[in-house]
C-alpha atoms as a PDB file:
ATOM      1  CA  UNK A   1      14.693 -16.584  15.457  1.00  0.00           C
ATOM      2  CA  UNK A   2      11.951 -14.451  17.213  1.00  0.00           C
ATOM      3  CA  UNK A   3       8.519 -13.262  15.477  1.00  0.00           C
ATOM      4  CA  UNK A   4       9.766 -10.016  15.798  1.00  0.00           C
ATOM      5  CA  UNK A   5      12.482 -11.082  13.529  1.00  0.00           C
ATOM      6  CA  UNK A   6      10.057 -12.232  10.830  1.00  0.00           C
ATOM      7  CA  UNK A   7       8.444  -9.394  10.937  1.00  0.00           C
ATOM      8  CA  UNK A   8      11.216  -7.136  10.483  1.00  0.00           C
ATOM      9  CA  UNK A   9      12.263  -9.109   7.379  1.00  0.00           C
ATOM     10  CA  UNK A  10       8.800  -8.914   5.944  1.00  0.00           C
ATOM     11  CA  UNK A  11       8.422  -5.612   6.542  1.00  0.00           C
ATOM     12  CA  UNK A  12      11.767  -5.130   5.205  1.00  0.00           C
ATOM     13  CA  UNK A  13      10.778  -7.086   1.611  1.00  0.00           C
ATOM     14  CA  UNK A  14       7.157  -5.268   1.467  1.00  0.00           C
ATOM     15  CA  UNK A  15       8.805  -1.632   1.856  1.00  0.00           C
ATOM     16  CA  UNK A  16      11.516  -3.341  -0.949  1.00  0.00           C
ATOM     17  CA  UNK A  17       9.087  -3.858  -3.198  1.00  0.00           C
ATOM     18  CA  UNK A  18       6.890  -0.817  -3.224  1.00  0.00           C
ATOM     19  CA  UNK A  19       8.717   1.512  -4.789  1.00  0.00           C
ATOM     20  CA  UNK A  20       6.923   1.152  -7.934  1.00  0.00           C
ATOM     21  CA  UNK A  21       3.370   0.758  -6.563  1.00  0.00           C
ATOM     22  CA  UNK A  22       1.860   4.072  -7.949  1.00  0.00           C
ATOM     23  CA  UNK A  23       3.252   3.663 -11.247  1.00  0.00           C
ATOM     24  CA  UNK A  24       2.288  -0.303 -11.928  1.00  0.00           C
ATOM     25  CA  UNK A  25      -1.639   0.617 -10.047  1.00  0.00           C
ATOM     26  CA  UNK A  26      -1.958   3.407 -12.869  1.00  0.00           C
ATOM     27  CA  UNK A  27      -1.080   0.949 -15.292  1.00  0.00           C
ATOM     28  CA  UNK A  28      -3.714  -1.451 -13.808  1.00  0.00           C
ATOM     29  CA  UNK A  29      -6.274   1.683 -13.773  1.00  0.00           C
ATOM     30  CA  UNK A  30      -6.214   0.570  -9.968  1.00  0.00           C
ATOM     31  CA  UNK A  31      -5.633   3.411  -7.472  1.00  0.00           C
ATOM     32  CA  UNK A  32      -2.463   2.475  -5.941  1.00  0.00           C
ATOM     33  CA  UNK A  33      -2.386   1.399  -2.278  1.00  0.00           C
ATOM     34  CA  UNK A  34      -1.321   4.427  -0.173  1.00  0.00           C
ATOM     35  CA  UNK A  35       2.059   4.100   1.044  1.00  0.00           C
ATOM     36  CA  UNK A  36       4.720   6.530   2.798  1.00  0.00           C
ATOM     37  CA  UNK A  37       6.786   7.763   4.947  1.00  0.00           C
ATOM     38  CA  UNK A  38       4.625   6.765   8.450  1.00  0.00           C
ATOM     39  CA  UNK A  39       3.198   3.758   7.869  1.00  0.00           C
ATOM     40  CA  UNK A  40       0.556   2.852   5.625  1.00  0.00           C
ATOM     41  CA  UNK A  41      -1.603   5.151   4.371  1.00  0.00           C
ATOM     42  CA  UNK A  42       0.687   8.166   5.145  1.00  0.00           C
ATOM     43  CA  UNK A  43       2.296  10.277   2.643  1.00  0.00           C
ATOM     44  CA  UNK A  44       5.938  11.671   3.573  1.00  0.00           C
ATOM     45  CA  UNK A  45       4.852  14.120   5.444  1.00  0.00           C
ATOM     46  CA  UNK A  46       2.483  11.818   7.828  1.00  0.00           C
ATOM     47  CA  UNK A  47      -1.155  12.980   5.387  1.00  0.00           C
ATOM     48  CA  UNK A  48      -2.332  10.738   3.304  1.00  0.00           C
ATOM     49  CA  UNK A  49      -1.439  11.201  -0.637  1.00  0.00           C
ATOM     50  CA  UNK A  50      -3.330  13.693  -2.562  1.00  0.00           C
ATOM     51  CA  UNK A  51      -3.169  12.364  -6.607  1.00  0.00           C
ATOM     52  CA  UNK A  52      -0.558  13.921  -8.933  1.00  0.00           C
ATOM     53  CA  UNK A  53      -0.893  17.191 -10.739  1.00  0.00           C
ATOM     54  CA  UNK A  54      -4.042  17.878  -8.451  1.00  0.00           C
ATOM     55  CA  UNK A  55      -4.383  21.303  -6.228  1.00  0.00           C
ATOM     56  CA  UNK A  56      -6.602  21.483  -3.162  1.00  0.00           C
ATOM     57  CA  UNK A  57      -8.131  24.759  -2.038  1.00  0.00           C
ATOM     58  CA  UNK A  58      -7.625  25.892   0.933  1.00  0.00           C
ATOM     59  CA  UNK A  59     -10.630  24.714   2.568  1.00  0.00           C
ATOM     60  CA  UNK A  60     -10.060  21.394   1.107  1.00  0.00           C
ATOM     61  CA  UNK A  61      -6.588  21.378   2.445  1.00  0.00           C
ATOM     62  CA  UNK A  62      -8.562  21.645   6.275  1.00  0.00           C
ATOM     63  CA  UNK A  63     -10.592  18.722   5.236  1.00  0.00           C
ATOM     64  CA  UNK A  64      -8.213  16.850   4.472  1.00  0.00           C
ATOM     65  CA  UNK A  65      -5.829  17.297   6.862  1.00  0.00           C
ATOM     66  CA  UNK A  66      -8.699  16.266   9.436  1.00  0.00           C
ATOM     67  CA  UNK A  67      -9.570  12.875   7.175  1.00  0.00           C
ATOM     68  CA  UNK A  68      -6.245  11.863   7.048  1.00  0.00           C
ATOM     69  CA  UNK A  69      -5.465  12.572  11.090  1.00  0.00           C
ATOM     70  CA  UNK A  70      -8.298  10.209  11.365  1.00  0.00           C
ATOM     71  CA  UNK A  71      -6.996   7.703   9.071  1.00  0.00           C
ATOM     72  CA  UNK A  72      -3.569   8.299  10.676  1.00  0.00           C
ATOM     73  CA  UNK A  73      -5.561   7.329  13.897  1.00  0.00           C
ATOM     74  CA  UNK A  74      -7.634   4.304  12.858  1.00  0.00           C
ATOM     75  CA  UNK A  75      -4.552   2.626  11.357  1.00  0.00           C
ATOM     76  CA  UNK A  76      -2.827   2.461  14.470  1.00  0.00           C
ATOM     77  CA  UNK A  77      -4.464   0.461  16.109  1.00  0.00           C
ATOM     78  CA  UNK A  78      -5.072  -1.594  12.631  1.00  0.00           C
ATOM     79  CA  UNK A  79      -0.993  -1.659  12.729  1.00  0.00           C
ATOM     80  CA  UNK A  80      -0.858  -3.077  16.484  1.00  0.00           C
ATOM     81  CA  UNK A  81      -3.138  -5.644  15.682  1.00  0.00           C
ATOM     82  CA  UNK A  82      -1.420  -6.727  13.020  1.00  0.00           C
ATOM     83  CA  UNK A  83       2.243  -6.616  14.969  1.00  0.00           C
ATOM     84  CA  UNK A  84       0.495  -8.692  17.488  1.00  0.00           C
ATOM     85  CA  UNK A  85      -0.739 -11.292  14.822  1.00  0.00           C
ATOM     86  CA  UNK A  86       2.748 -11.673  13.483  1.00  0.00           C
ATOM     87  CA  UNK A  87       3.979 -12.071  16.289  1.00  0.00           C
ATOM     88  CA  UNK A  88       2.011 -14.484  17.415  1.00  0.00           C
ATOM     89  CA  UNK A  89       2.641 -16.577  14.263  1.00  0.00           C
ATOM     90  CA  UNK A  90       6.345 -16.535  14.569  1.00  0.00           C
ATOM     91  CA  UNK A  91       5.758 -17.544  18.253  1.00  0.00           C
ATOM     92  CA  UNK A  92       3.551 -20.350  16.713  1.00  0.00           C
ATOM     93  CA  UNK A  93       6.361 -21.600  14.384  1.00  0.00           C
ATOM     94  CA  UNK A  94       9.305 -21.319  16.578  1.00  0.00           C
ATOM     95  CA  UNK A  95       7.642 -23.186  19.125  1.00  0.00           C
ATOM     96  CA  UNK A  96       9.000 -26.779  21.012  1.00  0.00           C
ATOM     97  CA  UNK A  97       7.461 -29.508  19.661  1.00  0.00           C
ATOM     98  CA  UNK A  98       4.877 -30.687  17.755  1.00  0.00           C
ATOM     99  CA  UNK A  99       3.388 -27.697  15.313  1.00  0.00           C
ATOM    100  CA  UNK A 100       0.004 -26.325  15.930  1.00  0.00           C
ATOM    101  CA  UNK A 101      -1.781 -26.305  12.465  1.00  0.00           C
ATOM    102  CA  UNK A 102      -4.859 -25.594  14.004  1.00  0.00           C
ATOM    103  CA  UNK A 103      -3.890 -22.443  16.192  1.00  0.00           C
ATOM    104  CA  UNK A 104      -1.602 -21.428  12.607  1.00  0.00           C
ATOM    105  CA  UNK A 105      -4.661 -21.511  10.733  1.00  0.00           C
ATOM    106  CA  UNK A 106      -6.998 -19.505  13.849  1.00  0.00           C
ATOM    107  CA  UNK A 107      -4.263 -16.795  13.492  1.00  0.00           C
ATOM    108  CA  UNK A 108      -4.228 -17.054   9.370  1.00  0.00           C
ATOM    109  CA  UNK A 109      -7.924 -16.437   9.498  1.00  0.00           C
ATOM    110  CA  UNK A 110      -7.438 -13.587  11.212  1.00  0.00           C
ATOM    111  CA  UNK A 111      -4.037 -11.748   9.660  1.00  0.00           C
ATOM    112  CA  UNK A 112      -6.629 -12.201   6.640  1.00  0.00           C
ATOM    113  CA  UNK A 113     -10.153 -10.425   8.315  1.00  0.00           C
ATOM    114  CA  UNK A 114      -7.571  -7.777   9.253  1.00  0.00           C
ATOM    115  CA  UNK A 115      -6.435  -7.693   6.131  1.00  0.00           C
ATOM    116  CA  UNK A 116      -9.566  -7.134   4.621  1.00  0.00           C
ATOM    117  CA  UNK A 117     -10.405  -4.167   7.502  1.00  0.00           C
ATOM    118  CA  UNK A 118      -7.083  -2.653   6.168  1.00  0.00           C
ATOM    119  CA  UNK A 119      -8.246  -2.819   2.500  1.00  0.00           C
ATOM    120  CA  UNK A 120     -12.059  -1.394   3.610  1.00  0.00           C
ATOM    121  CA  UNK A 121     -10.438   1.574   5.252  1.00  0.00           C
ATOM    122  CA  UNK A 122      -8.316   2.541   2.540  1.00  0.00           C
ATOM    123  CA  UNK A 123     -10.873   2.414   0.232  1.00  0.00           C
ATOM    124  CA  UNK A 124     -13.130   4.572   2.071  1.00  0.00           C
ATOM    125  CA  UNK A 125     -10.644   6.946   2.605  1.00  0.00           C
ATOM    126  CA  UNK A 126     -10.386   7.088  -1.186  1.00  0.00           C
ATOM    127  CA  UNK A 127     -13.998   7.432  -1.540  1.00  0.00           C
ATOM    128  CA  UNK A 128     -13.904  10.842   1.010  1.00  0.00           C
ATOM    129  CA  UNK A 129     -11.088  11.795  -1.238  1.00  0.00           C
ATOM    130  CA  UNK A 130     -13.086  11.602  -4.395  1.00  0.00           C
ATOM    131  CA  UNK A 131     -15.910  13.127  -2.674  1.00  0.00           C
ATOM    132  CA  UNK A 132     -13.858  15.890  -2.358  1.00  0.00           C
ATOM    133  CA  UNK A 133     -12.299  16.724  -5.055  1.00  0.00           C
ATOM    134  CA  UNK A 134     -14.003  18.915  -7.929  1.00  0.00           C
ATOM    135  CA  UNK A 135     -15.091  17.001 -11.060  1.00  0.00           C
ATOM    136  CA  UNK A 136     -12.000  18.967 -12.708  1.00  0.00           C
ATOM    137  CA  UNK A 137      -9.448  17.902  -9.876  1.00  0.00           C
ATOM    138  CA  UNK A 138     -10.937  14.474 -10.462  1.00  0.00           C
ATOM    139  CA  UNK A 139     -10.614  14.992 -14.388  1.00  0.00           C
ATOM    140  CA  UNK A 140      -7.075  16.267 -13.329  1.00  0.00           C
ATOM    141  CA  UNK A 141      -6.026  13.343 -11.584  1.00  0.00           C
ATOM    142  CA  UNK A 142      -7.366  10.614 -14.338  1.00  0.00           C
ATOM    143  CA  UNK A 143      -5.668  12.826 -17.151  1.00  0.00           C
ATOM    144  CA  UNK A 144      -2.398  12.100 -14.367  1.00  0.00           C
ATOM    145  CA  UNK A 145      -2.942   8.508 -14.348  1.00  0.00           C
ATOM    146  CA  UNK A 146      -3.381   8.368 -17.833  1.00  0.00           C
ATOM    147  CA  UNK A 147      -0.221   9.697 -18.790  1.00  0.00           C
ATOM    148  CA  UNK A 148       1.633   7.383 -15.920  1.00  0.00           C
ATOM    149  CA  UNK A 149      -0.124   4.277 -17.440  1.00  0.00           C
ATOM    150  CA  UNK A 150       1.394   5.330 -20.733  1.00  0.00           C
ATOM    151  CA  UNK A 151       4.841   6.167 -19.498  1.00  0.00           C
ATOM    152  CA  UNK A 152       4.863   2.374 -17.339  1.00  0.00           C
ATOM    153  CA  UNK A 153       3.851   0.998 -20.825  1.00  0.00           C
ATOM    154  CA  UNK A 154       7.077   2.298 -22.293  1.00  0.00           C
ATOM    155  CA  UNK A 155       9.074   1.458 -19.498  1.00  0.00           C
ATOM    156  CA  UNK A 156       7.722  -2.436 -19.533  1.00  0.00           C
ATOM    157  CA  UNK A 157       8.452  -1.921 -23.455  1.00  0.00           C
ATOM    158  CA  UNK A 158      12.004  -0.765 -22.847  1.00  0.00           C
ATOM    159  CA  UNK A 159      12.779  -3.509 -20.251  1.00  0.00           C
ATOM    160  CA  UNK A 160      11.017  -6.236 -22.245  1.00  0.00           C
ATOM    161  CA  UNK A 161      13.428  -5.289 -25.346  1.00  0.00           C
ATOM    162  CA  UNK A 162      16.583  -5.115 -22.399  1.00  0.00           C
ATOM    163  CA  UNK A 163      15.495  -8.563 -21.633  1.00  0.00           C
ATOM    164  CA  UNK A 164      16.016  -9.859 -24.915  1.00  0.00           C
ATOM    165  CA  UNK A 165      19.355 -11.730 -24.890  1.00  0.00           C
ATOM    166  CA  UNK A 166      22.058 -10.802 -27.835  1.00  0.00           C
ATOM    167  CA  UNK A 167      22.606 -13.552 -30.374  1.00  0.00           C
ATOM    168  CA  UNK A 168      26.079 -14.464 -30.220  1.00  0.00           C
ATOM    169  CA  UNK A 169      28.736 -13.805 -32.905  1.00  0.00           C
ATOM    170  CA  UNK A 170      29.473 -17.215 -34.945  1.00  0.00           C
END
């Protein structure tokens, strides 16, 4: 088994289990982490997600389009770096003999500083995006997230009450 091979499958359980990202982060009141079609951070169309139910102008469609090509940009190389890292940790662990700890922890120390460069650049994309917006897109998109937090609450309420087994007949 190569580190490209544990890669793949953690990509493949990550993409698995984002489907229902935007709805459980406006149930948290968080803003949910921007996912897509190419790579993180893109939306389907390769520009980073604009909230629901909000409607740029024009001229904030430009300026947006150029902040998320730079995004787009910047996480590249964020992306190769982190290839590289798991890579080099499957390398690590599929090795002959005696395990490194020491070199698994060096490369652990850094999957997480890159982590936290991921989480810094998303988050000041989503401050340019608030900058932005109007204060009535941004009333817009809370009203949005608002009404998603309520309908996740009834889904949660409809699955919890699914979950409940039947009593059996005597």
């Amino acid at each position: 088994m190569s580190g490209k091979f544990l890669m793949g499958m953690g990509s493949a359980l990550l993409l698995a289990g984002t489907a229902f990202l935007p709805v459980m982060a406006a149930a948290q009141e968080v803003p949910p982490p921007m996912m897509g079609g190419r790579g993180p951070g893109m939306g389907p169309h390769g520009h980073l997600p604009v909230p629901p139910g909000v409607e740029l102008t024009a001229e904030q469609k430009v300026q947006w389009r150029i902040i998320s090509e730079q995004a787009k940009k910047d996480d590249a190389g964020l992306r190769k770096d982190g290839r590289a890292l798991h890579e080099q940790i499957g390398d690590a662990l599929m090795s002959e003999g005696a395990l490194d700890r020491t070199k698994l922890a060096d490369l652990l120390r850094q999957e997480n500083a890159l982590h936290v460069r991921e989480e810094q650049a998303r988050l000041a994309i989503m401050e340019k995006l608030h900058d932005l917006l109007t204060p009535a897109q941004r009333k817009q998109a809370r009203e949005t997230a608002d009404k998603m937090k309520a309908l996740h609450e009834q889904l949660w309420a409809l699955m919890k009450k699914s979950d409940t087994p039947e009593p059996e007949a005597p």
